[in-house]
C-alpha atoms as a PDB file:
ATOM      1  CA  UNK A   1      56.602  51.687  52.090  1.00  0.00           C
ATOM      2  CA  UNK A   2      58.074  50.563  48.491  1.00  0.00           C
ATOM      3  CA  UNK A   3      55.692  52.381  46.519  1.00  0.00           C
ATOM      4  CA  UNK A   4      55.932  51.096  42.820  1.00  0.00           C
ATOM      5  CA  UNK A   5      60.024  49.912  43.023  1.00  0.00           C
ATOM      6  CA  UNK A   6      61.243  46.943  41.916  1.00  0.00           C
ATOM      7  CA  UNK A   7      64.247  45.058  44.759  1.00  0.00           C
ATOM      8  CA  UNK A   8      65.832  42.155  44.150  1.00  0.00           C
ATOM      9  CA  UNK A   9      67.277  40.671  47.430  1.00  0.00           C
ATOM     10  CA  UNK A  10      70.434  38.281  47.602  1.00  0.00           C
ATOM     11  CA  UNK A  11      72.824  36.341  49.277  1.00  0.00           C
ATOM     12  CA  UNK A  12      73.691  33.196  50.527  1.00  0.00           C
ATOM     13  CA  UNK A  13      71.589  30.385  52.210  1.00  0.00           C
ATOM     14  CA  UNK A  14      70.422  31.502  56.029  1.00  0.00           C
ATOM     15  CA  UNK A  15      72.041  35.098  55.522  1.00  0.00           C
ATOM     16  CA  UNK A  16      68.677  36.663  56.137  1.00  0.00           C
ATOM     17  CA  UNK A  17      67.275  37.943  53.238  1.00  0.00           C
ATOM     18  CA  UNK A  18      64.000  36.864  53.683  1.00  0.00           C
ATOM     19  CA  UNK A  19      63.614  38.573  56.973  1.00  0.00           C
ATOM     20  CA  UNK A  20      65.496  41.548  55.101  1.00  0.00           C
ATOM     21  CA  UNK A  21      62.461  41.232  52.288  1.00  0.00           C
ATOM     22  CA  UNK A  22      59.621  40.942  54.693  1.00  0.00           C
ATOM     23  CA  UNK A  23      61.005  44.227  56.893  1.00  0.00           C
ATOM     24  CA  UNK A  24      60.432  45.861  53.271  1.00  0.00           C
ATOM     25  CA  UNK A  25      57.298  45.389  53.207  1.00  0.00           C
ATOM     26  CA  UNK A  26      56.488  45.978  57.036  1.00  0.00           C
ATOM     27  CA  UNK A  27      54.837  48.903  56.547  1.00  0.00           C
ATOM     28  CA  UNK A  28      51.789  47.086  54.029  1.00  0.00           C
ATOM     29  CA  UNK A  29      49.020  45.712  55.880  1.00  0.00           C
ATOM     30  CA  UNK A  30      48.194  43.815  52.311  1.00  0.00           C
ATOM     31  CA  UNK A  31      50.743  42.057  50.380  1.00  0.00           C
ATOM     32  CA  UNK A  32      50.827  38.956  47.741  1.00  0.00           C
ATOM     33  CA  UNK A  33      53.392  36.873  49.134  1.00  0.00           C
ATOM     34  CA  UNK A  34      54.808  34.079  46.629  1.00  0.00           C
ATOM     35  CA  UNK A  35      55.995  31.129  47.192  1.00  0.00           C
ATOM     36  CA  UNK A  36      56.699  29.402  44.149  1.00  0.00           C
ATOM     37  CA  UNK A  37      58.568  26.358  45.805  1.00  0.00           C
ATOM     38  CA  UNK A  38      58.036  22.566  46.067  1.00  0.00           C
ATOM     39  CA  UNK A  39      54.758  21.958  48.756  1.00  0.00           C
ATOM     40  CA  UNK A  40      56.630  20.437  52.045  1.00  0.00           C
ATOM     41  CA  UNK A  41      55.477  16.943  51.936  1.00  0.00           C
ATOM     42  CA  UNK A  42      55.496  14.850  55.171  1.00  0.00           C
ATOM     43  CA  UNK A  43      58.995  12.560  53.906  1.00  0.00           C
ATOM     44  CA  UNK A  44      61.295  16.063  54.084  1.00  0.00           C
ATOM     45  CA  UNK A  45      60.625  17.162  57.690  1.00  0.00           C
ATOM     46  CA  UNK A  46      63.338  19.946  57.130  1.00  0.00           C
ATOM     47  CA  UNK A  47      61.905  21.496  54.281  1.00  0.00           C
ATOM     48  CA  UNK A  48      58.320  21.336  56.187  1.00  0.00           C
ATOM     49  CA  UNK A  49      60.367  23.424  59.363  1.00  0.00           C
ATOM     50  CA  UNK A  50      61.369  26.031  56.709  1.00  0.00           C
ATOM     51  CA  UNK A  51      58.399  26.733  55.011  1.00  0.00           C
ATOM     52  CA  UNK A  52      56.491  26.177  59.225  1.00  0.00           C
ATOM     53  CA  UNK A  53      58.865  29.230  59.439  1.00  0.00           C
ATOM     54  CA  UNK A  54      58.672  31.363  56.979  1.00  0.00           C
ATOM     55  CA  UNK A  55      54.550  31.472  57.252  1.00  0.00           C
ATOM     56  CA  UNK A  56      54.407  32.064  60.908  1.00  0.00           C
ATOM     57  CA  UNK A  57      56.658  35.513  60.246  1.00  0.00           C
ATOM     58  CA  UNK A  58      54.131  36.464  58.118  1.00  0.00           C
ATOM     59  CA  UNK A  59      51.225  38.729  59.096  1.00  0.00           C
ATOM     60  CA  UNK A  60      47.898  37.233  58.889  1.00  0.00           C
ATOM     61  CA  UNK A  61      46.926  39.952  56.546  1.00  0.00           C
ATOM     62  CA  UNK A  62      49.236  39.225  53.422  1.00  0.00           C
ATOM     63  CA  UNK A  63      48.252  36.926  51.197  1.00  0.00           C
ATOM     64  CA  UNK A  64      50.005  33.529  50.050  1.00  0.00           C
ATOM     65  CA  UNK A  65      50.082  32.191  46.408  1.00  0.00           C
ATOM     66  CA  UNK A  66      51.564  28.688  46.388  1.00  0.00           C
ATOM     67  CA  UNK A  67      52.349  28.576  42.492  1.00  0.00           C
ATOM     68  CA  UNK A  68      55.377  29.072  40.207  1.00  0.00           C
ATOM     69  CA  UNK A  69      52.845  31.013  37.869  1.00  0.00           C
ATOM     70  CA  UNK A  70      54.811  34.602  38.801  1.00  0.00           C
ATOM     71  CA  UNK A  71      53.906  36.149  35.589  1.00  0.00           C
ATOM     72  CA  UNK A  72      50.113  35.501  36.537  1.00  0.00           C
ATOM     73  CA  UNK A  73      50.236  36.731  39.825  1.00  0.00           C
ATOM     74  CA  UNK A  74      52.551  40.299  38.699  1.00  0.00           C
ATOM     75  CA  UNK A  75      49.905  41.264  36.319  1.00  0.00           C
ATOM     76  CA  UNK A  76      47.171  40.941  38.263  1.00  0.00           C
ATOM     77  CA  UNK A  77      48.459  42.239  41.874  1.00  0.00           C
ATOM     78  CA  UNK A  78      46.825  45.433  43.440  1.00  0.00           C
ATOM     79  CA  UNK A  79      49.120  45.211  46.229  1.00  0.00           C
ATOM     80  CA  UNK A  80      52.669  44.577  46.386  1.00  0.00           C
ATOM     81  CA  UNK A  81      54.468  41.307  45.785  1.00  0.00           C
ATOM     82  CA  UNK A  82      56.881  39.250  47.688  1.00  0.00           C
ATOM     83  CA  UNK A  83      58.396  36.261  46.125  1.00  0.00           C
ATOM     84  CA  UNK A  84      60.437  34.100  48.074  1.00  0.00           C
ATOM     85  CA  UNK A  85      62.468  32.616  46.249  1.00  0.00           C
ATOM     86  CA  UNK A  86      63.594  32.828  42.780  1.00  0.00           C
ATOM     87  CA  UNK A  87      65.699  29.582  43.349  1.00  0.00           C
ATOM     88  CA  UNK A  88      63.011  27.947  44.484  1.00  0.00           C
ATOM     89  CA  UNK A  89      61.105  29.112  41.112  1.00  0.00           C
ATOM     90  CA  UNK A  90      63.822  27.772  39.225  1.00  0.00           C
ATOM     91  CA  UNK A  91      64.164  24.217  40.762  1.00  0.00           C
ATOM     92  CA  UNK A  92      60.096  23.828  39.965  1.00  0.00           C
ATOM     93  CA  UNK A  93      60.369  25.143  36.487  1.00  0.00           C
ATOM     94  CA  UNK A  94      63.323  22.273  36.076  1.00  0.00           C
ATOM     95  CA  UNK A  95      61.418  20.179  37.766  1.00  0.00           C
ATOM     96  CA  UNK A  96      58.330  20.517  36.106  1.00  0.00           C
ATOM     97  CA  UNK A  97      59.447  19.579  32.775  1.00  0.00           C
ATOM     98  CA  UNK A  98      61.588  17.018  33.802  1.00  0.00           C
ATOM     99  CA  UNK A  99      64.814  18.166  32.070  1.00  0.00           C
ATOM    100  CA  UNK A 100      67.651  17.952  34.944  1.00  0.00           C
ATOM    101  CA  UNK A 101      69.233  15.119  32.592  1.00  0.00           C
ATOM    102  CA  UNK A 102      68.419  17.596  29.376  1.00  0.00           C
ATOM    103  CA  UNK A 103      71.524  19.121  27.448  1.00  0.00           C
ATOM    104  CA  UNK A 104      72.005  22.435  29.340  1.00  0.00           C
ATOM    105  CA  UNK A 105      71.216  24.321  25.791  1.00  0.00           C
ATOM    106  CA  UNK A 106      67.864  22.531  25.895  1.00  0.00           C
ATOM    107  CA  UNK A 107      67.526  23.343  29.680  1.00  0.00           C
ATOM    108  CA  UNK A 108      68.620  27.419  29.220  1.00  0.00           C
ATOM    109  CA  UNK A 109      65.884  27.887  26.287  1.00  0.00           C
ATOM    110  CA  UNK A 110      63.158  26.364  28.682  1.00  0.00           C
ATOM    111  CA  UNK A 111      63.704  28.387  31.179  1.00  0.00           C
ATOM    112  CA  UNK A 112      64.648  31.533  29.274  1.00  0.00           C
ATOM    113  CA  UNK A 113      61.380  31.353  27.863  1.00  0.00           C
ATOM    114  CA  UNK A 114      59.244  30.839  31.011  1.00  0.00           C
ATOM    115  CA  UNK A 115      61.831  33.884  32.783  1.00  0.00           C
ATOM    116  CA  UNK A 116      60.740  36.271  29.705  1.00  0.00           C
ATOM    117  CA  UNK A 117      56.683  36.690  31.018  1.00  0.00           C
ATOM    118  CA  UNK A 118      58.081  37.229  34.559  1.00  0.00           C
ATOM    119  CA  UNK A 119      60.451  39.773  33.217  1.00  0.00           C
ATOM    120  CA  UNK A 120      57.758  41.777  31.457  1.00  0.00           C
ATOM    121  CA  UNK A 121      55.077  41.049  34.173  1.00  0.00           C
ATOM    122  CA  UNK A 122      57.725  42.719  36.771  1.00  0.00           C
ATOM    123  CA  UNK A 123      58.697  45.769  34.575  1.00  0.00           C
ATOM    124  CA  UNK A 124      55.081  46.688  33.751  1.00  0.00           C
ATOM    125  CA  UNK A 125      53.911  45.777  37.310  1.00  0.00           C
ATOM    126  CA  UNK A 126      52.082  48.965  39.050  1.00  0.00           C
ATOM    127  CA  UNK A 127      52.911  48.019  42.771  1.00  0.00           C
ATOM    128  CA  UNK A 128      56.216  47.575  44.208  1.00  0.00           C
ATOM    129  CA  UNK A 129      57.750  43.943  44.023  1.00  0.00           C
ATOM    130  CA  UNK A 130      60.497  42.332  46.293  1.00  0.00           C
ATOM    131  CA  UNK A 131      62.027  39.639  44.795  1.00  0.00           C
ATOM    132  CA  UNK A 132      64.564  36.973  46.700  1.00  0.00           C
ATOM    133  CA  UNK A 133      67.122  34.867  45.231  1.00  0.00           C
ATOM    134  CA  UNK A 134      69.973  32.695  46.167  1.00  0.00           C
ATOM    135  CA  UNK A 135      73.584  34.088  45.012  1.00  0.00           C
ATOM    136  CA  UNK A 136      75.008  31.509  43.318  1.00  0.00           C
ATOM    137  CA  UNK A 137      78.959  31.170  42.174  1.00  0.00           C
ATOM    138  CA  UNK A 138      80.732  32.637  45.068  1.00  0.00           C
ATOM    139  CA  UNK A 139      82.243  29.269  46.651  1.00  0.00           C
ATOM    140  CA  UNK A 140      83.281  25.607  45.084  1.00  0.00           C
ATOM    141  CA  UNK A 141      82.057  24.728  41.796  1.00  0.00           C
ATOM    142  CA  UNK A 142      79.512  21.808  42.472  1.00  0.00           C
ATOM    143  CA  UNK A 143      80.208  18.445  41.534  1.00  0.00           C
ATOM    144  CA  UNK A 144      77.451  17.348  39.931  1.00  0.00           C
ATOM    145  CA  UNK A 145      76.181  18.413  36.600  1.00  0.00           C
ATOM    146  CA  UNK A 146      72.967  19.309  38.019  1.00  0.00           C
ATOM    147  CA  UNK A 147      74.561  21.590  40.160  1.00  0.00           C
ATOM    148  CA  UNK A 148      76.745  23.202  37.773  1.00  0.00           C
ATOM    149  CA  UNK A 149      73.547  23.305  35.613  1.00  0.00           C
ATOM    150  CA  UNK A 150      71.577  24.829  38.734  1.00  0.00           C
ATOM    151  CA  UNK A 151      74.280  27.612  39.483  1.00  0.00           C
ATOM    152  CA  UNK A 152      74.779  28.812  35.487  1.00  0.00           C
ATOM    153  CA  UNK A 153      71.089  28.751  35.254  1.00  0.00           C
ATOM    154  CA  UNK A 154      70.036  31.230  38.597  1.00  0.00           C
ATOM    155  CA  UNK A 155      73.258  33.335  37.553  1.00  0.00           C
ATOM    156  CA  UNK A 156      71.091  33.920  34.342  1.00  0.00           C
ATOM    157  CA  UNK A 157      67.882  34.025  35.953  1.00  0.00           C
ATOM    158  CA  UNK A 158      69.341  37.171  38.810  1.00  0.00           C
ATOM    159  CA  UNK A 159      71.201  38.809  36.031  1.00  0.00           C
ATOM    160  CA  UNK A 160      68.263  39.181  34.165  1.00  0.00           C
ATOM    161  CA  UNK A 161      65.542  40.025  37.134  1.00  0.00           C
ATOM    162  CA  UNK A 162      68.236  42.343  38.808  1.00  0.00           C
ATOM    163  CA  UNK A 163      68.395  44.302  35.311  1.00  0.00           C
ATOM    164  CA  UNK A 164      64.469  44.977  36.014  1.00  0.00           C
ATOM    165  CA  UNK A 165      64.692  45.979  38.767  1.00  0.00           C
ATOM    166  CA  UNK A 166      65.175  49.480  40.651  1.00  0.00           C
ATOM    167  CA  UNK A 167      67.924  48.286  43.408  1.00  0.00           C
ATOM    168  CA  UNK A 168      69.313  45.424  44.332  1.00  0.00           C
ATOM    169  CA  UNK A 169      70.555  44.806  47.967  1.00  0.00           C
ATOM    170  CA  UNK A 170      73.151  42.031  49.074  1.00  0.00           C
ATOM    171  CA  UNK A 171      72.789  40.284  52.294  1.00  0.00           C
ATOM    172  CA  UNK A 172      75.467  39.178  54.257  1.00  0.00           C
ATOM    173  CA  UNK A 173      75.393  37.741  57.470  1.00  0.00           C
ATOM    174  CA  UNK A 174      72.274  39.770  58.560  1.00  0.00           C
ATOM    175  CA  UNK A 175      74.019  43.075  57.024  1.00  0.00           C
ATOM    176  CA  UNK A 176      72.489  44.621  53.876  1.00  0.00           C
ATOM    177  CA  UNK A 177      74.593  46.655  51.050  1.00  0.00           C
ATOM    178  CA  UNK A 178      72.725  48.187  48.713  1.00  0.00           C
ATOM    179  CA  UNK A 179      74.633  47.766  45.199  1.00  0.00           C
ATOM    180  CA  UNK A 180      75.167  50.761  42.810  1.00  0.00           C
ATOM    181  CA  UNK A 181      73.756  51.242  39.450  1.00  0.00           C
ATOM    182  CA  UNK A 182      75.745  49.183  37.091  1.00  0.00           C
ATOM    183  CA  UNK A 183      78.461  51.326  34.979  1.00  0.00           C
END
């Protein structure tokens, strides 16, 4: 049971973090799950397989919100909240507003000012919240602009989520640390 604590989960792709997330949140018979990525459509069979995944590990009791509308869904929750993933949040705020070509200044205050709501929506939220990200910036630097534009912006985005938060746990290769307080 989380009770009313705020965890942000991370680590790289596949290193189990949503399975980490959802074992959580075991012990809740009802929780709002979140999934504030793209809809699988039927031309990217791999993404379809990820999400087919992800909602047959859920228990038929939790809830699912399909929206990117996290604010919305923290203030009004009476149970807890899962949202998987923050990158995934990210890529449909981008995406949404069409402004992977915009200059990255342009890009930052966009999202900046759609992260603020979820900020204060998380801090003032009564139930306990898992939230799970991607860790971005520990291998090459991507090639593309919209990668390097991708990486600076979820660095941001955890920074400022993991600050409003009670603990954040890193997950490597199925193991979780739990990091410290920052100094």
């Amino acid at each position: 049971m989380l009770g009313s604590a705020k965890v942000l989960v991370t680590g790289g792709v596949r290193s189990g973090k949503s399975t980490h997330a959802e074992r959580l949140l075991a012990g809740d018979v009802s929780v709002d799950y979140v999934a504030p990525g793209p809809v699988p459509t039927a031309d990217d069979a791999d993404w379809a397989a990820r999400v087919a995944a992800h909602r047959s590990r859920r228990p038929a009791s939790w809830t699912t919100h399909e929206t990117r509308d996290l604010a919305s869904v923290l203030g009004s929750a009476t149970a807890p909240v899962l949202i998987d993933c923050i990158g995934t949040w990210l890529t449909a705020v981008v995406d949404a507003a069409a402004l992977w070509e915009a200059p990255a200044d342009d890009v930052h205050a966009v999202v900046l000012g759609e992260l603020e709501p979820v900020v204060a929506a998380l801090v003032a939220a009564p139930v306990g919240v898992v939230l799970v990200t991607n860790e971005v910036g520990l291998g090459v630097v991507p090639a593309h602009r919209s990668g390097r534009l991708f990486r600076d912006l979820l660095g941001t985005v955890n920074q400022r989520l993991g600050a409003a938060c009670d603990e954040v746990h890193l997950v490597v290769a199925g193991r979780v640390l739990r990091l410290p307080d920052p100094l």
